[in-house]
Every structure is written in structure tokens, then in C-alpha cells.
PDB file of N, CA and C in Angstrom:
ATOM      1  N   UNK A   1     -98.883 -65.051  22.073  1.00  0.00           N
ATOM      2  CA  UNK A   1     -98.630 -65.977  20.996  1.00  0.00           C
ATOM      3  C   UNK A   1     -97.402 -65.553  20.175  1.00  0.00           C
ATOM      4  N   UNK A   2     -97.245 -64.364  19.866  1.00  0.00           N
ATOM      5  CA  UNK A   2     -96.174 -63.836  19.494  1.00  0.00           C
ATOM      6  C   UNK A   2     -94.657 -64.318  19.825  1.00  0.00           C
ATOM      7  N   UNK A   3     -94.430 -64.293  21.126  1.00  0.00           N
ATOM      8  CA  UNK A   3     -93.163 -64.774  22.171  1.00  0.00           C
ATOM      9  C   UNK A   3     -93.127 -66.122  21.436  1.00  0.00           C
ATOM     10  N   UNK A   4     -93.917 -67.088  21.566  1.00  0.00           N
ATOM     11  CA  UNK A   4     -93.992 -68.591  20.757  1.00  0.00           C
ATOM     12  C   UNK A   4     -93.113 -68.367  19.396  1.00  0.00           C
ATOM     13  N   UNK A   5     -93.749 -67.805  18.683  1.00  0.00           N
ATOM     14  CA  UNK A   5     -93.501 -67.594  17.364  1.00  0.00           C
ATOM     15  C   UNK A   5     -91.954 -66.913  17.319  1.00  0.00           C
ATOM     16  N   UNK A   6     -91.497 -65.891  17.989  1.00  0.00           N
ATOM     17  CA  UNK A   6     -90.036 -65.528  17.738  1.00  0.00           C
ATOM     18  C   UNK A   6     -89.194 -66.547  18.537  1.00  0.00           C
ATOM     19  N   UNK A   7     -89.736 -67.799  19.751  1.00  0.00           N
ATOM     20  CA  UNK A   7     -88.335 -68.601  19.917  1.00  0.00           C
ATOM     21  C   UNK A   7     -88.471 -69.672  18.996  1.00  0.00           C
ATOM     22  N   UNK A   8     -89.315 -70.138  18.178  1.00  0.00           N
ATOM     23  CA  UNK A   8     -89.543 -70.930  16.858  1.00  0.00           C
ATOM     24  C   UNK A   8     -88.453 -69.996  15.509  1.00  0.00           C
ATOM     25  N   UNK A   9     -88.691 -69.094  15.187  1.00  0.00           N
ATOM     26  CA  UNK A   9     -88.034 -68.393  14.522  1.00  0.00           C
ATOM     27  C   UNK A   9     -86.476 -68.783  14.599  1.00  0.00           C
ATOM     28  N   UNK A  10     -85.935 -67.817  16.526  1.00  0.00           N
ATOM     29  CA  UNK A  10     -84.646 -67.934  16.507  1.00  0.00           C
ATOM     30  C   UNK A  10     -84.415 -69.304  16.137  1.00  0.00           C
ATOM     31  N   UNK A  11     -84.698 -70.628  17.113  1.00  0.00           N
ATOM     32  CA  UNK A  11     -84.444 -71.828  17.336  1.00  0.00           C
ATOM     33  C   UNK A  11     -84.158 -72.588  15.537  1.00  0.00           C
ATOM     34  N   UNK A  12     -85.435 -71.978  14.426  1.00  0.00           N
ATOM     35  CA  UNK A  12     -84.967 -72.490  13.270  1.00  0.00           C
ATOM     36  C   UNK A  12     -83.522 -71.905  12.749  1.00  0.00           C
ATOM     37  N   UNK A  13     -83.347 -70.144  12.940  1.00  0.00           N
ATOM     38  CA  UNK A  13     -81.923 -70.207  12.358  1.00  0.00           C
ATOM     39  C   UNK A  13     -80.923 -70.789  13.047  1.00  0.00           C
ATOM     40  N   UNK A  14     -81.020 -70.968  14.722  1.00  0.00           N
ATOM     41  CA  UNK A  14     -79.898 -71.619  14.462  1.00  0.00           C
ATOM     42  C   UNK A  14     -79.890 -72.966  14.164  1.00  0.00           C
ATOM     43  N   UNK A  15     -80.144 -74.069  13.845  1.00  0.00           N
ATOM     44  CA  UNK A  15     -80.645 -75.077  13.443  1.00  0.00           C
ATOM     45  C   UNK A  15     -79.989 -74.812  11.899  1.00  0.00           C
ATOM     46  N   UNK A  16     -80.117 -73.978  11.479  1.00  0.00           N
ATOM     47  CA  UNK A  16     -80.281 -73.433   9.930  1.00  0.00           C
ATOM     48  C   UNK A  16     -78.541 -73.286   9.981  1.00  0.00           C
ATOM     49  N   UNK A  17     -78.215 -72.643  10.939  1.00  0.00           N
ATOM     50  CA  UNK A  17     -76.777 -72.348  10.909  1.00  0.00           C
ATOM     51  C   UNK A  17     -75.761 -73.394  11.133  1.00  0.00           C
ATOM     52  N   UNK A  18     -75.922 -74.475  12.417  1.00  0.00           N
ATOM     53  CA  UNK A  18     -75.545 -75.145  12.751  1.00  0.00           C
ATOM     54  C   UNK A  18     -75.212 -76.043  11.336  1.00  0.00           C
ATOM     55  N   UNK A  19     -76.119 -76.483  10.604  1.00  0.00           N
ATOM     56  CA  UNK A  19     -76.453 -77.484   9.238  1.00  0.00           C
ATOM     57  C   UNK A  19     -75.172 -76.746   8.051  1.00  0.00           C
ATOM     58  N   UNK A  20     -75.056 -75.320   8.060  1.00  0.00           N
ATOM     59  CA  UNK A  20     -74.713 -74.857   7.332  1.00  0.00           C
ATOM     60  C   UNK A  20     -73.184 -75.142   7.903  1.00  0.00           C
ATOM     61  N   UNK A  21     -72.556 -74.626   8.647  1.00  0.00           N
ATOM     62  CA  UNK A  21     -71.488 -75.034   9.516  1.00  0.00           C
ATOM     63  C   UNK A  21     -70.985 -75.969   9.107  1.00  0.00           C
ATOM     64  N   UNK A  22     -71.695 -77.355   9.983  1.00  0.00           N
ATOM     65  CA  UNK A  22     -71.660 -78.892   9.725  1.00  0.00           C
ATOM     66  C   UNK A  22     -71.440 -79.077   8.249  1.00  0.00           C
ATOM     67  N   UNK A  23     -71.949 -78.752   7.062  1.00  0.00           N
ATOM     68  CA  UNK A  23     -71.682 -78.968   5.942  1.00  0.00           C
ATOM     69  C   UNK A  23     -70.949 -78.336   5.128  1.00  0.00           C
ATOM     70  N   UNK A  24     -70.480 -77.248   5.926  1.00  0.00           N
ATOM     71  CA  UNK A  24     -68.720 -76.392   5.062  1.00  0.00           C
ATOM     72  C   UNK A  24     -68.147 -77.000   5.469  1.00  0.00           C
ATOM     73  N   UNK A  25     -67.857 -77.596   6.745  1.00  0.00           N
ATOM     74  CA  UNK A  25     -66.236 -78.246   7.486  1.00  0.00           C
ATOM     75  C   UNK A  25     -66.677 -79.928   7.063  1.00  0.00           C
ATOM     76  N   UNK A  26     -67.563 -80.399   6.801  1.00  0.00           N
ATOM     77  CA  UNK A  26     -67.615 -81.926   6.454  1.00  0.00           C
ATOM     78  C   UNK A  26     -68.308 -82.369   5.174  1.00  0.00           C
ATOM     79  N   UNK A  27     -68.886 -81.419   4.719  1.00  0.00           N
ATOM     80  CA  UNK A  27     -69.032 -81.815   3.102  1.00  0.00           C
ATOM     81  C   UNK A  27     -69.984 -82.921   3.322  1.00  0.00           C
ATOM     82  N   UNK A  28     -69.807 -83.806   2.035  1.00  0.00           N
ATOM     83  CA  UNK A  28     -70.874 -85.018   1.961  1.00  0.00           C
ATOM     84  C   UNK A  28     -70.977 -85.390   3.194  1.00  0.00           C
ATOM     85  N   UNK A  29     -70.400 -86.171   4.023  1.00  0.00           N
ATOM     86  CA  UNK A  29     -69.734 -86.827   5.206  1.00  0.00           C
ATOM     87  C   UNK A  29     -70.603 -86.163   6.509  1.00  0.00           C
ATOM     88  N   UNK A  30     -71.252 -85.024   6.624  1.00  0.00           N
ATOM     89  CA  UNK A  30     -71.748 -84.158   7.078  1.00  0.00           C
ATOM     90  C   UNK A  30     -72.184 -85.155   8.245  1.00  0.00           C
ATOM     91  N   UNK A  31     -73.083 -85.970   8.192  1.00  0.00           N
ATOM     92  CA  UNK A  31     -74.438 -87.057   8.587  1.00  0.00           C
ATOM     93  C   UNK A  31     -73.319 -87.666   9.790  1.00  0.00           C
ATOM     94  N   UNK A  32     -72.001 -87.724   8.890  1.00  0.00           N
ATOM     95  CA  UNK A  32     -71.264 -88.873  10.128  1.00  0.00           C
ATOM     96  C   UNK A  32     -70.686 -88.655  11.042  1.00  0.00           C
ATOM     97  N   UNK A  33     -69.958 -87.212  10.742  1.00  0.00           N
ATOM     98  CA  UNK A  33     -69.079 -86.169  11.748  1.00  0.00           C
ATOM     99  C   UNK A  33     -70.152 -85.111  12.145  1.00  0.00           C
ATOM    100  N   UNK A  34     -70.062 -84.932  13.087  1.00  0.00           N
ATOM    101  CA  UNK A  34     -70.910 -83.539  13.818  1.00  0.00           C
ATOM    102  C   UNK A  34     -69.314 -83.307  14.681  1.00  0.00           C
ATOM    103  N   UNK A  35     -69.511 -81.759  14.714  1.00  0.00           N
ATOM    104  CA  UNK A  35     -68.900 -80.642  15.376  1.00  0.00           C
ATOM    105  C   UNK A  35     -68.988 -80.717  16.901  1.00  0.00           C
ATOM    106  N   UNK A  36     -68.181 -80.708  17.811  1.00  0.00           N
ATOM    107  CA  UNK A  36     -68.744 -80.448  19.200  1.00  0.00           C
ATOM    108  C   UNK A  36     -68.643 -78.993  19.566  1.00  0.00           C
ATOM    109  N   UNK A  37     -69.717 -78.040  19.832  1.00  0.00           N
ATOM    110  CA  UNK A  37     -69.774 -77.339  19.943  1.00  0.00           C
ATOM    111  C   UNK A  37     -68.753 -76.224  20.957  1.00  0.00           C
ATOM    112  N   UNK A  38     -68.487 -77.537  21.871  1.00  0.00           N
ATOM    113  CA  UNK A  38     -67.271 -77.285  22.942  1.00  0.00           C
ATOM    114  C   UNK A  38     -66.495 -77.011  21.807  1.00  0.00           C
ATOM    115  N   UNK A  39     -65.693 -77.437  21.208  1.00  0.00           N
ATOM    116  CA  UNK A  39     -64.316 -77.345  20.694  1.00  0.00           C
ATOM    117  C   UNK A  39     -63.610 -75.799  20.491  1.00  0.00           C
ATOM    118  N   UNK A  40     -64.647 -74.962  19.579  1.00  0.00           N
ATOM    119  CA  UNK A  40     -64.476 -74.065  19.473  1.00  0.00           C
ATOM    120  C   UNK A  40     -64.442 -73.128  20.437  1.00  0.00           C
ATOM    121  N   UNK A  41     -64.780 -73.355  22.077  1.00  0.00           N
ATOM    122  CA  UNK A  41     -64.278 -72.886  23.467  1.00  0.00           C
ATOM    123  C   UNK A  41     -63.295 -73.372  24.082  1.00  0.00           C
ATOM    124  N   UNK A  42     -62.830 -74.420  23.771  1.00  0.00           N
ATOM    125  CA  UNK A  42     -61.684 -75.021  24.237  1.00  0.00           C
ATOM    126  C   UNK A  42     -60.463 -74.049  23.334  1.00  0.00           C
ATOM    127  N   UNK A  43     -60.780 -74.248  22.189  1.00  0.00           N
ATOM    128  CA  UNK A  43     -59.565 -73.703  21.187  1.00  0.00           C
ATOM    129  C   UNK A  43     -59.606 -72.455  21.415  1.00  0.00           C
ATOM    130  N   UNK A  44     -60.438 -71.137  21.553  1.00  0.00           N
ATOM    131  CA  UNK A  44     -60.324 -69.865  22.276  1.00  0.00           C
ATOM    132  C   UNK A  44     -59.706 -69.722  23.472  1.00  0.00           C
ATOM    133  N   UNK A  45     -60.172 -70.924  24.198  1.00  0.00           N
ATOM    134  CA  UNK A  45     -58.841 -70.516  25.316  1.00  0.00           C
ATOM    135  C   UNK A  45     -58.556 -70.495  25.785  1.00  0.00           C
ATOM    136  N   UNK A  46     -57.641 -71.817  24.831  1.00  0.00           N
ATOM    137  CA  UNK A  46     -56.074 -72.099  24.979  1.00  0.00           C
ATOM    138  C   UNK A  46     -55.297 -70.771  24.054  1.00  0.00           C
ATOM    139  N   UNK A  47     -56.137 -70.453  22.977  1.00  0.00           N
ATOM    140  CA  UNK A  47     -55.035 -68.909  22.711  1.00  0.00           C
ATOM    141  C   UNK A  47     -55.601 -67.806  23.215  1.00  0.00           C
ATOM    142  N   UNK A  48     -56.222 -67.282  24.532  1.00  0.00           N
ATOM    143  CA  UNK A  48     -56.158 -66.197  25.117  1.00  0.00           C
ATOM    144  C   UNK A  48     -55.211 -66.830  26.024  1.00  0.00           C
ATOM    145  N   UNK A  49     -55.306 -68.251  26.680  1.00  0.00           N
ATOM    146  CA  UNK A  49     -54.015 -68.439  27.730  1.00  0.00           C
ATOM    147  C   UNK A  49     -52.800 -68.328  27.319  1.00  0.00           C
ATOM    148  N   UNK A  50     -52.476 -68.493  26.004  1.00  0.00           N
ATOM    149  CA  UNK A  50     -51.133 -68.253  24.934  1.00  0.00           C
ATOM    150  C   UNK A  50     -50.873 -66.881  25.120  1.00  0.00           C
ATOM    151  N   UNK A  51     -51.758 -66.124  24.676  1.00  0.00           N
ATOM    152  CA  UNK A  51     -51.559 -64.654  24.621  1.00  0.00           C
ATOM    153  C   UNK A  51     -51.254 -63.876  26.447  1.00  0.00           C
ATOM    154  N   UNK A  52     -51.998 -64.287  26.821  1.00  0.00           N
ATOM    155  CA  UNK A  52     -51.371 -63.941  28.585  1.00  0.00           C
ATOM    156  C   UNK A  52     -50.164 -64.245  28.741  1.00  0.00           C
ATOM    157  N   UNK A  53     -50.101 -65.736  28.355  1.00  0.00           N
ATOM    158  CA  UNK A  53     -48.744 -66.124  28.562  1.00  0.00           C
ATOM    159  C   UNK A  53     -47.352 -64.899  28.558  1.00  0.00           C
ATOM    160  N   UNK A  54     -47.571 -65.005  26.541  1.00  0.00           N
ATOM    161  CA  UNK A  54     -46.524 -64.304  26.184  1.00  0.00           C
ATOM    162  C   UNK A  54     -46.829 -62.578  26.421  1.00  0.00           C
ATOM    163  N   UNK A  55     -47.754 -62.081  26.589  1.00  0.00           N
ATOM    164  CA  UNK A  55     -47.970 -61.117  27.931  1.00  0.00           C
ATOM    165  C   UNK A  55     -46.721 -60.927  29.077  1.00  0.00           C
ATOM    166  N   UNK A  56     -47.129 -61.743  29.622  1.00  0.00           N
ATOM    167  CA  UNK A  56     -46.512 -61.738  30.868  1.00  0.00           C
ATOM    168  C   UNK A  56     -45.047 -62.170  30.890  1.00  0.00           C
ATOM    169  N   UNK A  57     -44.185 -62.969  29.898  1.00  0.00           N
ATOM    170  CA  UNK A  57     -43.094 -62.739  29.869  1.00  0.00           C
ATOM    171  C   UNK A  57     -42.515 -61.797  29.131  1.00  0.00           C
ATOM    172  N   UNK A  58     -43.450 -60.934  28.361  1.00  0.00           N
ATOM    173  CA  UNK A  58     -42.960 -59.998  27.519  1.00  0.00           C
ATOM    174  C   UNK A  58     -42.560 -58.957  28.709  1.00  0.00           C
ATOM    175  N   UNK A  59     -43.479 -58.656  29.581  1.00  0.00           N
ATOM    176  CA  UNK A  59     -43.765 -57.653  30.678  1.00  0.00           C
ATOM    177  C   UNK A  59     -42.190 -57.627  31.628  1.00  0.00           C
ATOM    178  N   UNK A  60     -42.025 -58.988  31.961  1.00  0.00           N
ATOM    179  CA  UNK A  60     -41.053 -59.506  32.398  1.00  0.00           C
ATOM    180  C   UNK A  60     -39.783 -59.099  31.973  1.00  0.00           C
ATOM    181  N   UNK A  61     -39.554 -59.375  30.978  1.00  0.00           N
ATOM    182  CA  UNK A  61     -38.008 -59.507  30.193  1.00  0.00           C
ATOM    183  C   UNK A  61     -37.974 -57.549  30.021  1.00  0.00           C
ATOM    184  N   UNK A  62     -39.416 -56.602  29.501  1.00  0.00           N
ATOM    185  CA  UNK A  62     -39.074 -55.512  29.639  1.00  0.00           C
ATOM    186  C   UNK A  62     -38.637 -55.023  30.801  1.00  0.00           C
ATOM    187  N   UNK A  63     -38.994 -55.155  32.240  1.00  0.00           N
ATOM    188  CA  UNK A  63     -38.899 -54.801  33.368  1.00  0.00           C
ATOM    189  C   UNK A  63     -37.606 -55.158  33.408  1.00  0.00           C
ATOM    190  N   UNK A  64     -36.933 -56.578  33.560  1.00  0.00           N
ATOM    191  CA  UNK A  64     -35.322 -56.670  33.875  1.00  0.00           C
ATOM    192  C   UNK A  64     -34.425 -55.775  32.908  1.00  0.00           C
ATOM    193  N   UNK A  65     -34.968 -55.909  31.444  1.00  0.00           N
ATOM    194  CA  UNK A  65     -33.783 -54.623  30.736  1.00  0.00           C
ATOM    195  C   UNK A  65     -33.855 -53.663  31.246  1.00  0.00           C
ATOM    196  N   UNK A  66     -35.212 -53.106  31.711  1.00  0.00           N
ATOM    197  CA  UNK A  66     -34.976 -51.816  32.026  1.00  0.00           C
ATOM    198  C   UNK A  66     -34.283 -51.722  33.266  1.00  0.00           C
ATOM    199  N   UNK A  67     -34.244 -52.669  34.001  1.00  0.00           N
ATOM    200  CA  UNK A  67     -33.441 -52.433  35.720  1.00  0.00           C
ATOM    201  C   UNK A  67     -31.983 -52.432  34.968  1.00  0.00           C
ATOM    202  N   UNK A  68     -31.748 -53.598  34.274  1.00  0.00           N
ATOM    203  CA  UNK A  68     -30.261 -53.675  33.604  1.00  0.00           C
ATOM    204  C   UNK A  68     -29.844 -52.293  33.472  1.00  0.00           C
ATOM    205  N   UNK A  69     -30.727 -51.306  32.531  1.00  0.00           N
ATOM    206  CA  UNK A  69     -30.119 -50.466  31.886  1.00  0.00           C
ATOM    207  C   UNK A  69     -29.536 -49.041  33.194  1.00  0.00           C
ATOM    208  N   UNK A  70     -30.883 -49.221  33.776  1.00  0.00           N
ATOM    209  CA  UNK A  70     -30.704 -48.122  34.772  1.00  0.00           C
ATOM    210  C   UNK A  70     -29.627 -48.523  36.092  1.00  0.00           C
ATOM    211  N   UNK A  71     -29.221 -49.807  36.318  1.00  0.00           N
ATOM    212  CA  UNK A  71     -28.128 -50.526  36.958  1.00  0.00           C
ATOM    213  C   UNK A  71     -26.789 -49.963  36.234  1.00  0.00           C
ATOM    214  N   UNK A  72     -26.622 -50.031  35.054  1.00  0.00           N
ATOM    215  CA  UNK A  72     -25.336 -49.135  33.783  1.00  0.00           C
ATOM    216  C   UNK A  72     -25.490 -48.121  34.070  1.00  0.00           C
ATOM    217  N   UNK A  73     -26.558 -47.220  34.391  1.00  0.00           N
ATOM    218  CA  UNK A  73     -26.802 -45.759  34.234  1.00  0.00           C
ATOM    219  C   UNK A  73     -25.959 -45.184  35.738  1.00  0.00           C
ATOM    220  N   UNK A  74     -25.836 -45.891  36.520  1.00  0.00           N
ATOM    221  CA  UNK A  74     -25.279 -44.972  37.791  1.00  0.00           C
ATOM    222  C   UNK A  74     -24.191 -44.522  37.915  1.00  0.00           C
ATOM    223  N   UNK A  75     -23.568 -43.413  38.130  1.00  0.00           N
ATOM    224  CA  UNK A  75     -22.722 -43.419  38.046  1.00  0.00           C
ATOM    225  C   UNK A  75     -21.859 -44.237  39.437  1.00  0.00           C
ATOM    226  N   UNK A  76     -20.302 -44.760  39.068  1.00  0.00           N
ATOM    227  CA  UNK A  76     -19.975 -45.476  40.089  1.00  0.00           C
ATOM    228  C   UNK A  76     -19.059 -44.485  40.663  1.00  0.00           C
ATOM    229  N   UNK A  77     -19.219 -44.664  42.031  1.00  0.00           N
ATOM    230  CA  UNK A  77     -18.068 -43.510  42.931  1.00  0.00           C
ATOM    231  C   UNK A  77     -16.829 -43.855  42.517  1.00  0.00           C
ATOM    232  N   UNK A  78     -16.450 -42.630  43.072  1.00  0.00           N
ATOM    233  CA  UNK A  78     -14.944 -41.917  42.727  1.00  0.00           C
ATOM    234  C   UNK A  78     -14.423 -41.429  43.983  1.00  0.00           C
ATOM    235  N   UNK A  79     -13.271 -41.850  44.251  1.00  0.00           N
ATOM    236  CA  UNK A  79     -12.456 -41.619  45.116  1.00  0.00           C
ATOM    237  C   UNK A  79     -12.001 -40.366  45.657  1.00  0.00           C
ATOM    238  N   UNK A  80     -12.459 -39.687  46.393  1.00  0.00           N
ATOM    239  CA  UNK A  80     -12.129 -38.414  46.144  1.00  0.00           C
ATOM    240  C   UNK A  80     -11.684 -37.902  48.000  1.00  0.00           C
ATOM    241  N   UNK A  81     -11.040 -37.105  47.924  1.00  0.00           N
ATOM    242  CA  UNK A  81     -10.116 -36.215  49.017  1.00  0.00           C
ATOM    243  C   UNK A  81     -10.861 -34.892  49.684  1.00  0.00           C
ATOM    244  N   UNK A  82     -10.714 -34.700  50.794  1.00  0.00           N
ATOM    245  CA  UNK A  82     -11.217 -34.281  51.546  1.00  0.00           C
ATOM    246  C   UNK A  82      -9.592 -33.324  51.951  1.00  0.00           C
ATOM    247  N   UNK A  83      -9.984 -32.136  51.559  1.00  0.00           N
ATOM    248  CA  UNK A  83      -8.836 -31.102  52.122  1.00  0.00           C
ATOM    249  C   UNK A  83      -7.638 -31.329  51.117  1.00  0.00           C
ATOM    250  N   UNK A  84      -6.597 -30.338  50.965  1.00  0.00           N
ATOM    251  CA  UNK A  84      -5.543 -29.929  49.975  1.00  0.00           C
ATOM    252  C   UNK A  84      -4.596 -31.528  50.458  1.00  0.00           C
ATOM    253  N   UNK A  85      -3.833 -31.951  49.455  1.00  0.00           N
ATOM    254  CA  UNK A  85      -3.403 -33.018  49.144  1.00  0.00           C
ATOM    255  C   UNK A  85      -1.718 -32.742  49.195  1.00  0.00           C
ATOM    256  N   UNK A  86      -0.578 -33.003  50.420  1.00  0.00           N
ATOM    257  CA  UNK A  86       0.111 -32.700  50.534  1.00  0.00           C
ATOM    258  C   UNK A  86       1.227 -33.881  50.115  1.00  0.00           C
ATOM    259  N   UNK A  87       2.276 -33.046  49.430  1.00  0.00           N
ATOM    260  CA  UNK A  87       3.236 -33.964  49.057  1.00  0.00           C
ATOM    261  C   UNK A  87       3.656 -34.923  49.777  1.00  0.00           C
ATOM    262  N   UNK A  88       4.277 -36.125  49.660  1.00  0.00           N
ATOM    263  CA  UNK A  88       5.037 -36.830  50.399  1.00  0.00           C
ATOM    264  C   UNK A  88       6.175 -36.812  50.277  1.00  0.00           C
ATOM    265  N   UNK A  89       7.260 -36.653  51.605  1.00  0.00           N
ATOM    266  CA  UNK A  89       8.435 -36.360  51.589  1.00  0.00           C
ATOM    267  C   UNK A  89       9.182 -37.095  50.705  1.00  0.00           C
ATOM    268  N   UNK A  90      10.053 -36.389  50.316  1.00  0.00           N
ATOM    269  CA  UNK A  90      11.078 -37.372  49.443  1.00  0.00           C
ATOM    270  C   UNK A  90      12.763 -37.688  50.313  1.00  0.00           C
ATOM    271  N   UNK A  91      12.890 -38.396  49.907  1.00  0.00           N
ATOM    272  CA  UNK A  91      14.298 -38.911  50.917  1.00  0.00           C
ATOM    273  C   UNK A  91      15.298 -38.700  49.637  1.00  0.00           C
TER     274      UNK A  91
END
């Protein structure tokens, strides 16, 4: 009998909560607008997909500077001679 009695319990607060909800965001008006409970999963996420988003081009744009930078970093060859470097005749 117990088990009965605590999903009566939960089931009134939320009931209790829901009302409370409904009547901060709609005031008098409460009766005419109801909340869809979806909404507030829809609107989570679309900003965790925001946040991946800019994630992943953040990730992006770091990875190419860093190739950029280390692309600057090499040194570029130099021309260089193999054995003593003999004059050229002069006429």
C-alpha cells in the first residue's frame, strides 16, 4: 500500500509544479496558454547543436593556424656547394 501512496505523492508535486510553472510564464492567462512540455527539449538542443557547431569550427580554424604557422617555421633551402669554389677565368 505504501508504493500507492508515494506514486500519488510524486504525481501531486509534479502537478503542483507544472501549475506553478504555467502560472510564472502566463500569469492570469494561465487557463488559456499551457506550455508544451516539448519546447523546452527542442530549445536544449538546438543550443548543444550550436555549441558543437562552434566546437568544431573552433577546432578547425585552430588546426589550419597551427599548420600555417609550422608551414613559416621551416626553414627554406639554401643553395649550397659541394667542394672548394674556384674562380672563373678572367679574360
Amino acid at each position: 500500500m505504501s508504493g500507492n501512496y508515494g506514486t500519488q505523492v510524486i504525481e501531486s508535486v509534479a502537478v503542483r509544479r507544472r501549475r506553478l510553472r504555467e502560472a510564472w510564464l502566463f500569469g492570469a492567462e494561465r487557463a488559456r496558454n499551457t506550455l508544451n512540455e516539448q519546447t523546452g527539449k527542442v530549445l536544449a538542443s538546438v543550443m548543444i547543436g550550436a555549441v558543437a557547431c562552434a566546437g568544431c569550427a573552433g577546432v578547425s580554424y585552430f588546426k589550419s593556424a597551427q599548420a600555417k604557422e609550422k608551414q613559416n617555421q621551416q626553414p627554406t633551402p639554401t643553395a649550397t656547394t659541394s667542394g672548394p669554389v674556384s674562380p672563373s677565368p678572367s679574360k
